[in-house]
Protein backbone atom coordinates (compact mmCIF):
# COMPACT_ATOMS: atom_id res chain seq x y z
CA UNK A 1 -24.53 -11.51 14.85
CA UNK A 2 -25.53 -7.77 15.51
CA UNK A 3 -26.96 -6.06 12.88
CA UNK A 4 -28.52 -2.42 13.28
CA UNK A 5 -29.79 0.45 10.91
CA UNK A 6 -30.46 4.08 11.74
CA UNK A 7 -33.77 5.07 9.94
CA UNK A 8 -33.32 8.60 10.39
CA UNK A 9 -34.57 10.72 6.81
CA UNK A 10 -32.87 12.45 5.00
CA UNK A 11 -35.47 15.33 4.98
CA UNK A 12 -34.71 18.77 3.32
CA UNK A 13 -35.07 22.36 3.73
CA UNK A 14 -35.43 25.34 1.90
CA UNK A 15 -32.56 27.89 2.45
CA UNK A 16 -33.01 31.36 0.12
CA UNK A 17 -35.17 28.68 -2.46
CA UNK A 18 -32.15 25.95 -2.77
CA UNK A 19 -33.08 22.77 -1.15
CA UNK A 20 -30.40 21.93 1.30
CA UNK A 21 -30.36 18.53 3.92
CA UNK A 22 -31.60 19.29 6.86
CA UNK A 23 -28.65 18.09 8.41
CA UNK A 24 -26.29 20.95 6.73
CA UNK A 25 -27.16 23.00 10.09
CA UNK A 26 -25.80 23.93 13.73
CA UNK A 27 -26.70 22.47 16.13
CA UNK A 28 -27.01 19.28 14.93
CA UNK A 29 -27.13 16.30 17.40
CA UNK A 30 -25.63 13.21 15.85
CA UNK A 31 -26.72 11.28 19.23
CA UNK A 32 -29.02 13.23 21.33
CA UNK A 33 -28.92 11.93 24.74
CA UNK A 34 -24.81 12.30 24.35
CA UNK A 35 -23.72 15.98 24.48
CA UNK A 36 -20.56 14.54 23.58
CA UNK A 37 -22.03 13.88 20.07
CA UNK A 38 -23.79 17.23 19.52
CA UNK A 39 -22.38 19.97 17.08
CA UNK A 40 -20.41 22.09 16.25
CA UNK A 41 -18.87 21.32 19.55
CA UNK A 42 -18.09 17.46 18.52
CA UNK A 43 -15.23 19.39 16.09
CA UNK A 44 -13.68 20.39 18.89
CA UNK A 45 -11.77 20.08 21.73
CA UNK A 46 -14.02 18.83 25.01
CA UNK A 47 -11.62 18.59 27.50
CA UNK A 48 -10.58 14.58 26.98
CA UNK A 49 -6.94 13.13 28.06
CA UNK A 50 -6.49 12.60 24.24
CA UNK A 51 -7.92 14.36 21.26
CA UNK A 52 -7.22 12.98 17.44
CA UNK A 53 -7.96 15.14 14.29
CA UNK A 54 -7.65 13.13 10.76
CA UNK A 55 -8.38 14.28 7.39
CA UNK A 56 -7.52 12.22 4.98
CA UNK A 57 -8.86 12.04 0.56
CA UNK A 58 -8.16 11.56 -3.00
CA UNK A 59 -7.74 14.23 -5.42
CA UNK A 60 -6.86 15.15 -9.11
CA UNK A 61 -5.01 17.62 -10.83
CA UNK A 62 -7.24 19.83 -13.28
CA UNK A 63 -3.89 20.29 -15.83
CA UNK A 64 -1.99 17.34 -15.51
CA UNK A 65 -4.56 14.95 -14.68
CA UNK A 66 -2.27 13.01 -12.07
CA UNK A 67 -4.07 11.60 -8.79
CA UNK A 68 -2.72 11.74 -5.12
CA UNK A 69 -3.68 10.84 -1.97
CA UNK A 70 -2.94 12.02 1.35
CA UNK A 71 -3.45 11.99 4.88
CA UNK A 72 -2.87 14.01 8.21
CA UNK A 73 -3.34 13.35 11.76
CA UNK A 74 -2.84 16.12 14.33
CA UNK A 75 -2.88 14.83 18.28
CA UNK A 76 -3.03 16.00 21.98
CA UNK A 77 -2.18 12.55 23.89
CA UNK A 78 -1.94 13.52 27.74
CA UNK A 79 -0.06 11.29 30.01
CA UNK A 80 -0.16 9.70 32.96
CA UNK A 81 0.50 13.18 34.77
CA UNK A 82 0.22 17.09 33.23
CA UNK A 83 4.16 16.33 33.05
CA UNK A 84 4.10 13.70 30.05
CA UNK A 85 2.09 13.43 27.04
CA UNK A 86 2.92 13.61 23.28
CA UNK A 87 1.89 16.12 20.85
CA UNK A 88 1.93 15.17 17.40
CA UNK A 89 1.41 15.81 13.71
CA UNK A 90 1.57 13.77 11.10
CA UNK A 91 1.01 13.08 7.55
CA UNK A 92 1.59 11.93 4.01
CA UNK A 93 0.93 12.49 0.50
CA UNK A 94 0.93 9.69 -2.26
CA UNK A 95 1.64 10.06 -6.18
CA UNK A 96 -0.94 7.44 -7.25
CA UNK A 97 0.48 6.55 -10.50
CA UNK A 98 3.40 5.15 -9.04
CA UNK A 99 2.53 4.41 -5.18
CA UNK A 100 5.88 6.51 -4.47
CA UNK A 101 4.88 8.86 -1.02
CA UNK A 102 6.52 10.93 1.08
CA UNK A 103 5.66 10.98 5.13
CA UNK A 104 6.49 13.61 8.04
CA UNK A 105 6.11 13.22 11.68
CA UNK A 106 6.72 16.68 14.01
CA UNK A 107 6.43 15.64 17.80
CA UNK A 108 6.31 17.40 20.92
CA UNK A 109 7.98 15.24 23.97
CA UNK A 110 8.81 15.89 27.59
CA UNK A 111 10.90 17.91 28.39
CA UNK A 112 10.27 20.24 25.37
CA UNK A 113 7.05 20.26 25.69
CA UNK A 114 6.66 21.61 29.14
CA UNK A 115 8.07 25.05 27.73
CA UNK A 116 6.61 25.21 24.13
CA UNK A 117 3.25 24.76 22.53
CA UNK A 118 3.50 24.02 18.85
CA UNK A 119 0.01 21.83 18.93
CA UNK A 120 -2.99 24.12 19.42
CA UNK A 121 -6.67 23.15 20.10
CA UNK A 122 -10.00 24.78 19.95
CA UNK A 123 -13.03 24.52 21.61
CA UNK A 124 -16.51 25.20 20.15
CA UNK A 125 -15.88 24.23 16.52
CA UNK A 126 -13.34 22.64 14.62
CA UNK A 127 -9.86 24.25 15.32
CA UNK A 128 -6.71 22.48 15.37
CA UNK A 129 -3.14 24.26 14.09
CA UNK A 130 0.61 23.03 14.00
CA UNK A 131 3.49 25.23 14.35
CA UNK A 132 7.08 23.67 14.15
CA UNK A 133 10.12 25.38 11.85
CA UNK A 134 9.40 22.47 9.41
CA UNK A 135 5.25 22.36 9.09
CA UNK A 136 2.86 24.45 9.47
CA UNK A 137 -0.83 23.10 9.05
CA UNK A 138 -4.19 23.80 10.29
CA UNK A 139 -7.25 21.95 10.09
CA UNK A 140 -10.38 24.72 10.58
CA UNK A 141 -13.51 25.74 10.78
CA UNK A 142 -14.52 28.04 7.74
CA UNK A 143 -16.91 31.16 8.41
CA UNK A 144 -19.65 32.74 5.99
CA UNK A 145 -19.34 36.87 5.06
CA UNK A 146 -21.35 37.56 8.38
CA UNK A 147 -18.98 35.41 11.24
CA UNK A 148 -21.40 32.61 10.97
CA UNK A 149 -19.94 28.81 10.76
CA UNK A 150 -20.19 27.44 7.82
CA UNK A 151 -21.81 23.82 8.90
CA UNK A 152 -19.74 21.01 8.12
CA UNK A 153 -17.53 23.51 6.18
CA UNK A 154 -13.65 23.27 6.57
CA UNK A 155 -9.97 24.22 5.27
CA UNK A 156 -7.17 21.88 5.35
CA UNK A 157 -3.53 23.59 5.01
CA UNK A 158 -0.86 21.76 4.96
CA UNK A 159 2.74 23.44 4.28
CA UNK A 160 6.23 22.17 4.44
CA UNK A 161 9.38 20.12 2.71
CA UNK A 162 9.02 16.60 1.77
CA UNK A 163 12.13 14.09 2.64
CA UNK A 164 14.33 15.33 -0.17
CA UNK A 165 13.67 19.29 1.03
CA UNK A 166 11.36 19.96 -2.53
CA UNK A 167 8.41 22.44 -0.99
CA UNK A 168 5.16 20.38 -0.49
CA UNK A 169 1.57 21.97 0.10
CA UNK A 170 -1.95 21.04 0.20
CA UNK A 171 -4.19 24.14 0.66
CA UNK A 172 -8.12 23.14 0.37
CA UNK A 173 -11.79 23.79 1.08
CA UNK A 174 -13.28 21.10 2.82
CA UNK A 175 -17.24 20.53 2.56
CA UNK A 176 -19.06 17.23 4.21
CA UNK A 177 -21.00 15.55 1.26
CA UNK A 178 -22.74 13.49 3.83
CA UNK A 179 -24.06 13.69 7.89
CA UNK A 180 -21.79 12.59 10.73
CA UNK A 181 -21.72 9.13 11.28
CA UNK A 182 -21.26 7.58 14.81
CA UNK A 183 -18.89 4.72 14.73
CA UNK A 184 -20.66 1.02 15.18
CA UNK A 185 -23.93 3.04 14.12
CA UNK A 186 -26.84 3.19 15.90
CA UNK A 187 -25.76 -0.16 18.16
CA UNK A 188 -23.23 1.69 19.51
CA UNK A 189 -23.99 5.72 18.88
CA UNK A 190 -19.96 6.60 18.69
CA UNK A 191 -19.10 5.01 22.20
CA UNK A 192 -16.56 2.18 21.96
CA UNK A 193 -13.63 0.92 23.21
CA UNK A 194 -10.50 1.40 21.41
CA UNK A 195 -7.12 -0.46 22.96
CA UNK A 196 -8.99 -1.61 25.98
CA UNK A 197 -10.33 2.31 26.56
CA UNK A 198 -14.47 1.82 27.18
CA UNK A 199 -16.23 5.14 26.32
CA UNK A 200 -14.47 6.64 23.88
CA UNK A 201 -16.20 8.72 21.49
CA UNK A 202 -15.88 8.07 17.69
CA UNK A 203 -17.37 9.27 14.38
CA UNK A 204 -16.28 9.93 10.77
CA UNK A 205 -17.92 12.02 7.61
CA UNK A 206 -17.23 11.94 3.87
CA UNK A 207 -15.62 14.91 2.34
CA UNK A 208 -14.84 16.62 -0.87
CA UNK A 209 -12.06 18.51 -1.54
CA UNK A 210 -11.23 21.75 -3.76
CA UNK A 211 -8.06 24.18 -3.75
CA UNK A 212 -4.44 23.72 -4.60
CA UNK A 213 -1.43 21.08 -4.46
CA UNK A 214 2.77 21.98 -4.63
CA UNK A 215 4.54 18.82 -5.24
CA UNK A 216 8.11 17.66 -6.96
CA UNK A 217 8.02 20.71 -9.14
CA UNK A 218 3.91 20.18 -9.82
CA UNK A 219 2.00 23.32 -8.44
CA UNK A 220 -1.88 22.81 -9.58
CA UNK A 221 -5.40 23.20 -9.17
CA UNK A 222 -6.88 19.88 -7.40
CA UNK A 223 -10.32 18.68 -7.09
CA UNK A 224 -11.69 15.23 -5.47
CA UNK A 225 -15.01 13.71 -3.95
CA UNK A 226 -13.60 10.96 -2.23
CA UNK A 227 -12.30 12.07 1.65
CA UNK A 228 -12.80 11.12 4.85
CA UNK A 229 -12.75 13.23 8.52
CA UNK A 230 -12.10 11.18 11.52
CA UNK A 231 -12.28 12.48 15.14
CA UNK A 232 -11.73 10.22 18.12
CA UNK A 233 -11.32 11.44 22.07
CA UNK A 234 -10.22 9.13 24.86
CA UNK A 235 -11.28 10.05 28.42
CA UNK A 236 -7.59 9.01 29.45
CA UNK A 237 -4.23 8.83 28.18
CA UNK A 238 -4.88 6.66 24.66
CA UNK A 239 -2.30 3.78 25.78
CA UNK A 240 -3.50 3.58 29.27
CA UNK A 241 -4.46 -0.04 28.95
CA UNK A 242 -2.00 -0.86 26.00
CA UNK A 243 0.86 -1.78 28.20
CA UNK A 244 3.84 -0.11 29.54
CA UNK A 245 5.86 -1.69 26.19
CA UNK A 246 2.58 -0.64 24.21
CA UNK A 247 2.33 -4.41 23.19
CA UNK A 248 -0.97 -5.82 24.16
CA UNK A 249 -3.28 -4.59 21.27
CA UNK A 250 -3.14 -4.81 17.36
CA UNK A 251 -5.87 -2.91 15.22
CA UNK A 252 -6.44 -2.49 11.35
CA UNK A 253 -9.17 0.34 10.22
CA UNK A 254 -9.75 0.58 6.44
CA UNK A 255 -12.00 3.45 4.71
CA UNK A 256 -14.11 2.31 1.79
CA UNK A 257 -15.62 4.71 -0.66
CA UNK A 258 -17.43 2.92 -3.65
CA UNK A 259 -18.79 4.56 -6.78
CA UNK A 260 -22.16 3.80 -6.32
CA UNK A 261 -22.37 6.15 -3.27
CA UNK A 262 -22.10 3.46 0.03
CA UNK A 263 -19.00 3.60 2.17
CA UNK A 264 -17.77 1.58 5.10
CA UNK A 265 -15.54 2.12 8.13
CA UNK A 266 -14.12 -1.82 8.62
CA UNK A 267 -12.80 -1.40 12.77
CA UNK A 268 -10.84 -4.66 13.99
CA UNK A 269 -8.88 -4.96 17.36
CA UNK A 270 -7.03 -8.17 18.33
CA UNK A 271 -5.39 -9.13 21.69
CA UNK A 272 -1.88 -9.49 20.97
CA UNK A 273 -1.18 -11.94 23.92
CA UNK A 274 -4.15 -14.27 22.82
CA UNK A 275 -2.89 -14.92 19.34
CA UNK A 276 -4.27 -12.56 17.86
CA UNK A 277 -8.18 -13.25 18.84
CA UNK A 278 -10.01 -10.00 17.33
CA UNK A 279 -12.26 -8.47 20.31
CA UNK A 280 -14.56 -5.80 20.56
CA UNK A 281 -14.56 -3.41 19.40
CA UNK A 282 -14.12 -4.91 16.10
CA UNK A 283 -17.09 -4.09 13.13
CA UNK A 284 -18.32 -2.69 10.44
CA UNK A 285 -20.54 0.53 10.40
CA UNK A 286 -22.10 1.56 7.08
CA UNK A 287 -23.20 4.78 5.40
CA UNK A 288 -25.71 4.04 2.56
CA UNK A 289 -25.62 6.73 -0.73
CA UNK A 290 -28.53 9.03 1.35
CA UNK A 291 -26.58 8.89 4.66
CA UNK A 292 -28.48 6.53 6.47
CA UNK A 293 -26.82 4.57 8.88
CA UNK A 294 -25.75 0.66 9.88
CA UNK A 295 -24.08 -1.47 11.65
CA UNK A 296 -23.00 -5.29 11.31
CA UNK A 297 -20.18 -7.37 13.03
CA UNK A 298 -20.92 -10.17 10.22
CA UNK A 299 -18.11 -9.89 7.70
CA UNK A 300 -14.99 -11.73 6.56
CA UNK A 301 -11.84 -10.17 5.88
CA UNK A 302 -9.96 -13.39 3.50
CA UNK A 303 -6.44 -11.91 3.89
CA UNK A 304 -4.51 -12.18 0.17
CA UNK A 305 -0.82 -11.16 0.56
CA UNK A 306 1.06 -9.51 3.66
CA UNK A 307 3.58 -6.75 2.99
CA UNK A 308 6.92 -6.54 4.56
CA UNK A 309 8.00 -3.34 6.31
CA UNK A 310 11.57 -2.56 5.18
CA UNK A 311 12.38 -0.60 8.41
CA UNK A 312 13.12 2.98 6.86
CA UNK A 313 10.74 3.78 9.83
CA UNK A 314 11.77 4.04 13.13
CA UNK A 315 8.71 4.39 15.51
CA UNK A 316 9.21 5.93 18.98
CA UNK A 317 8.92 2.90 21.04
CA UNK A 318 10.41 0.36 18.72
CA UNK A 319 14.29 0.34 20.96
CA UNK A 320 12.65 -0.04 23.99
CA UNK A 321 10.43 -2.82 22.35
CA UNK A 322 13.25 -4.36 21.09
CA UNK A 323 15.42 -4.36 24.61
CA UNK A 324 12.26 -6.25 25.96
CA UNK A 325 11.64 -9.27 23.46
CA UNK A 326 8.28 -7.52 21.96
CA UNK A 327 9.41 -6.77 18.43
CA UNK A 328 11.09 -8.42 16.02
CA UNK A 329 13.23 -7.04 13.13
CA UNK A 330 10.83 -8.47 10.68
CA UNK A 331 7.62 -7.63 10.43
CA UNK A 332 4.72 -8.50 8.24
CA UNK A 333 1.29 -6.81 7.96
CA UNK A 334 -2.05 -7.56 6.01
CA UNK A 335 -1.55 -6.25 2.71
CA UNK A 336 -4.02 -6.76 0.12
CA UNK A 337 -7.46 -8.32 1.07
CA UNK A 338 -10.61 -9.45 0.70
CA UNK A 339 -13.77 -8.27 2.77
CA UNK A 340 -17.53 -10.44 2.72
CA UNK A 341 -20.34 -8.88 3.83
CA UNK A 342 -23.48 -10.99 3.43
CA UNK A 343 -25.75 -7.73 4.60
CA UNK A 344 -24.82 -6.21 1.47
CA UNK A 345 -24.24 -9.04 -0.28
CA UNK A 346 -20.95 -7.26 -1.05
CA UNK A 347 -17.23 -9.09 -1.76
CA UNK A 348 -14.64 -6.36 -2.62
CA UNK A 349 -11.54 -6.61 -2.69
CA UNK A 350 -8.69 -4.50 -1.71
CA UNK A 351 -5.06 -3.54 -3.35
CA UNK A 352 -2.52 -1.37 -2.19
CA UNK A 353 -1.64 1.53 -4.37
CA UNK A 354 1.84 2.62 -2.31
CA UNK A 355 4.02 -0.80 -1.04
CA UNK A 356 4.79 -0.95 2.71
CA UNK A 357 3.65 2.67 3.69
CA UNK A 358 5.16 3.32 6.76
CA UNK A 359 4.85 6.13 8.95
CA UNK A 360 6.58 7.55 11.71
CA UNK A 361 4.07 7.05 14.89
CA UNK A 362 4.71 5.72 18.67
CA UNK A 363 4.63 2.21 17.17
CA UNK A 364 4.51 0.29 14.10
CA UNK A 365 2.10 2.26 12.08
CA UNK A 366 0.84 1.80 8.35
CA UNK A 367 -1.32 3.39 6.19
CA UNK A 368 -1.64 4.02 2.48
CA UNK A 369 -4.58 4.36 -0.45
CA UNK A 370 -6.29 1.17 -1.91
CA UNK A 371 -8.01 0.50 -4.83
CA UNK A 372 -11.19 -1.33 -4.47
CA UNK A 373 -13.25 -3.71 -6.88
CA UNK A 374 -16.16 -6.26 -6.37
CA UNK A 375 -19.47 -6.82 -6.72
CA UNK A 376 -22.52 -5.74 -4.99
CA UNK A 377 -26.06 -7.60 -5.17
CA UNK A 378 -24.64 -8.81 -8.49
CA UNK A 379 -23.73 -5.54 -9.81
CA UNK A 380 -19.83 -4.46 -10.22
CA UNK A 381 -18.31 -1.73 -7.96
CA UNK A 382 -15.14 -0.43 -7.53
CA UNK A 383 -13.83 2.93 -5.41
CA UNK A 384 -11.04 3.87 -3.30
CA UNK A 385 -9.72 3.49 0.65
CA UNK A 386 -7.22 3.89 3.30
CA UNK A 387 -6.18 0.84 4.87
CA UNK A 388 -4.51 1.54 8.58
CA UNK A 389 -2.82 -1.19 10.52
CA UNK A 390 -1.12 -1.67 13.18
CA UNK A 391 -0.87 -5.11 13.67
CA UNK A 392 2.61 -6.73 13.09
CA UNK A 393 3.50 -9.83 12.16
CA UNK A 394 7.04 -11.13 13.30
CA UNK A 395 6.64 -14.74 15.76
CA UNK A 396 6.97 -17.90 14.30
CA UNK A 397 3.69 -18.89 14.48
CA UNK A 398 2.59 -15.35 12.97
CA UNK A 399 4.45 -15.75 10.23
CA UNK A 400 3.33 -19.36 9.57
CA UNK A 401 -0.19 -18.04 9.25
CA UNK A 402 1.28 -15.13 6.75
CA UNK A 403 2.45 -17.60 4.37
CA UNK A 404 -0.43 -20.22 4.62
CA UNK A 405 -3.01 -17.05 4.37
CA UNK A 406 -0.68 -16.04 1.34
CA UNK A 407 -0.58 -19.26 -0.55
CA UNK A 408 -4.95 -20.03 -0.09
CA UNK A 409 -5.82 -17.54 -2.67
CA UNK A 410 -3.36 -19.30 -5.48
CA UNK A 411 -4.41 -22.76 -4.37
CA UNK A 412 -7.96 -21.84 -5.34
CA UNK A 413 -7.06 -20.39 -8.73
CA UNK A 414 -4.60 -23.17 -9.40
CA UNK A 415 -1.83 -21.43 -9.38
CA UNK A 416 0.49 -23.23 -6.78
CA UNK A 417 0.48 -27.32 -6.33
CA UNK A 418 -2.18 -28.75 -4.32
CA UNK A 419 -0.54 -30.41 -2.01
CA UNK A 420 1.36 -26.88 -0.94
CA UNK A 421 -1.13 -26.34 2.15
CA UNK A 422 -0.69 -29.77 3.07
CA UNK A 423 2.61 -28.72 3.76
CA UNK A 424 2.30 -25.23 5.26
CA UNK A 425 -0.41 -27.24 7.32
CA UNK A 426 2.53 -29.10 8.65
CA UNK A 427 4.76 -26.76 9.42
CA UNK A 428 2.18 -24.67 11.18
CA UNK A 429 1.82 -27.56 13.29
CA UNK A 430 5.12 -28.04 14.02
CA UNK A 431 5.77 -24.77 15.11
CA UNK A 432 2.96 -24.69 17.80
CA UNK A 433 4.39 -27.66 18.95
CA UNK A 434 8.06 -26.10 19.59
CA UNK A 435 9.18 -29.01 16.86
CA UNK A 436 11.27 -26.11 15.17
CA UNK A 437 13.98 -28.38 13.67
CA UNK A 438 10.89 -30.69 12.09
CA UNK A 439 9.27 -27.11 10.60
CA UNK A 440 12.63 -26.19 9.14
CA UNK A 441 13.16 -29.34 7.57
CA UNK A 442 9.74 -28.97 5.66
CA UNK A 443 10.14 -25.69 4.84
CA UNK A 444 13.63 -26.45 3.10
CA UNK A 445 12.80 -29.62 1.55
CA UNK A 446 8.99 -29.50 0.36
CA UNK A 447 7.54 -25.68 0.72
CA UNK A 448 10.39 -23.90 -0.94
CA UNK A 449 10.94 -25.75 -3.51
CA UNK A 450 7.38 -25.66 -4.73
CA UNK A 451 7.41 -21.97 -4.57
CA UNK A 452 9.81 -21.67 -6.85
CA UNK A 453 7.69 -23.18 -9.57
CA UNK A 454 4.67 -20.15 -8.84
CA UNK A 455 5.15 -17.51 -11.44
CA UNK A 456 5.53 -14.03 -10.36
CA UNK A 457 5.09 -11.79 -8.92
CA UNK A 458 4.09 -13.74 -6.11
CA UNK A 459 6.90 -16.46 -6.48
CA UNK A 460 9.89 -13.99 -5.16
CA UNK A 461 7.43 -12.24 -2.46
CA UNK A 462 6.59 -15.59 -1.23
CA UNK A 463 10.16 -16.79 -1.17
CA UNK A 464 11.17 -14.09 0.95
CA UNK A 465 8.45 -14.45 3.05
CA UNK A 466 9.40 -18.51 3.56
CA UNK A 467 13.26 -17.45 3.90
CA UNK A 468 12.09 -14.94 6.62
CA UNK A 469 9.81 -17.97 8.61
CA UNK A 470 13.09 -20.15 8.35
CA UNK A 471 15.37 -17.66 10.05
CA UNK A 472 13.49 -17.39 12.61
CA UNK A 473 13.65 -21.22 13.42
């Protein structure tokens, strides 16, 4: 176990007689022996292979009341050679009252993007713009009345059409409500490897929001103190080790913002070609209510349900995938869950507020706002979250463990027969053992015929997901 806290103060100033934190100033060095990690120029561009900007929040209409979420990614992934590379923006916004969304995704590719530049990058400070006929956003720095950066002060503008051509646009201040935070904490001060990548540089900050929303005919003042920046640079291309069919490494990444002011950044890679096995760097790196940071990479994540992606989303690499055996036509991914963390003696759990949102990235890529409720040290929380994966589910075997992981939860409540995982034990067995025609033959006779006694909803999500396992027998 590796457990680490960052005991850095959170002393104060005195700016014109208000108190301010002392870290609401440039420079500020998040790590000091890593000029990667030193500000404003961490905002910015610093010459890496690949460069990601992502914003991403919670907020609420002042007339109507109604609650979104949304999220945008702008990218600079160089290649193998100044000739190939993707540019990339993307994002979505989410009606929260009922998990409906609509996602864009505006790429530059060779050859097109050897003669225009529709991505543009800043050095210095935070400075990142896209440029296309169908979005134009900009994630910046904001300046004071004199020039001066405003520290840890942004705008987010987002501006374009949403799938059904209605005019969408977020157009916000952005202020930090807490200090940087180096992913894996003071363990590993923001350098960690990411798809096989050693010293890439991480680190995230909480964010509020104020300013404006256009939106299916809704066009409205918006507030929210839930929000999240994430910046992450790779000193090479970002799927250098992944792969040439981009197939060797899974990840989930879900954002947790709870009411009583902590918030945690869950990171988990697995090794796609060892079943699965989560390796480093895989943890969990906590911001307590003051900003102090931690670190621990002893947790549990007690998956709940899996949701099935309904392939309105074609990612880039998915027909060359395909061609090669590395991607099935279905695919399951860790839907709602459960996290432990006996640091905090914290159990929350996690619930999707959109189903199955997809998005249109390189590969299989999905992201959407949860709602969160628990306990902590006996007392009740509850908050909100993103909850990223990339991870797919579509072998045999994979989906075995989908459908066993699915069925744990209502054993312990009593809500499906006892012997059920008995069964599913069986077939898991089976299929490991290339005894396919034995695992069907369970599957038919014993396991779906108890699921059709669960009540809903999870009888018919479970059936499917039994009916999908079979088919692929």
């Amino acid at each position: 176990m590796t457990t680490a806290f960052d005991d850095q103060p959170d002393a104060m100033t005195v700016d014109a007689g208000v108190r301010q934190p002392s870290w609401r100033a440039y420079p500020y060095l998040l790590v000091s022996d890593d000029p990667q990690l030193h500000f404003p120029q961490a905002e910015g561009y610093q010459g890496m292979a690949s460069d990601t900007y992502y914003a991403s929040g919670f907020v609420q209409g002042e007339q109507t009341g109604k609650r979104y979420a949304f999220f945008v990614i702008f990218a600079r992934l160089s290649g193998f050679s100044s000739a190939s590379g993707i540019d990339m923006h993307l994002g979505a916004l989410f009606d929260l009252a009922n998990g409906g969304y609509t996602t864009f995704a505006s790429y530059d590719l060779p050859p097109k993007r050897w003669f225009r530049k529709r991505l543009t990058i800043t050095r210095g400070h935070l400075g990142v713009a896209w440029h296309s006929p169908c979005w134009k956003s900009r994630f910046w720095a904001r300046y004071d009345a004199s020039g001066a950066p405003v520290p840890f002060g942004y705008t987010l503008d987002v501006c374009g059409r949403d799938s059904h051509g209605d005019p969408l646009m977020l157009d916000l201040i952005v202020d930090a409500v807490k200090p940087p935070q180096p992913v894996g904490g003071p363990v590993y001060n923001g350098a960690i490897t990411v798809m096989g990548q050693p010293n890439t540089r991480s680190y995230f900050q909480s964010l509020c929001y104020r300013g404006a929303l256009q939106w299916r005919g809704v066009e409205e003042a918006v507030r929210g103190d839930v929000g999240w920046l994430d910046r992450q640079w790779f000193p090479e291309y970002v799927g250098a080790y992944s792969g040439i069919l981009a197939d060797r490494y899974g990840h989930q990444w879900a954002q947790m913002s709870l009411d009583n002011g902590w918030e945690l950044s869950l990171w988990r890679h697995f090794a796609r070609h060892e079943r699965n096995r989560e390796i480093p760097f895989s943890g969990l790196t906590i911001t307590d209510p003051t900003g102090r940071a931690s670190f621990t990479d002893e947790y549990r994540v007690e998956p709940l349900s899996y949701c099935r992606d309904e392939g309105y989303v074609t990612p880039l690499y998915a027909p060359i995938q395909r061609l090669f055996g590395v991607r099935g036509d279905t695919r399951y991914f860790l839907d709602a869950y459960r996290l432990h963390v006996p640091l905090l003696d914290l159990v929350v759990t996690s619930t999707p507020l959109a189903p199955a949102p997809a998005h249109r990235m390189p590969v299989d890529y999905l992201t959407g706002p949860t709602r969160l409720e628990g306990t902590m040290a006996g007392r009740p929380v509850t908050g909100y979250g993103f909850n990223e994966r990339t991870l797919g589910l579509w072998r045999p075997w994979e989906l075995c463990q989908a459908l066993a992981d699915s069925l744990r939860p209502l054993m312990d409540d009593g809500k499906a027969p006892s012997a059920l995982m008995q069964r599913m034990d069986e077939v898991c067995a089976a299929v490991d053992a290339k005894r396919n025609d034995e695992a069907q033959r369970i599957l038919e006779q014993q396991v779906r015929p108890a699921l059709d006694t669960l009540a809903e909803p999870q009888r018919q999500r479970l059936i499917r997901l039994c009916n999908d396992l079979a088919a692929t027998l």
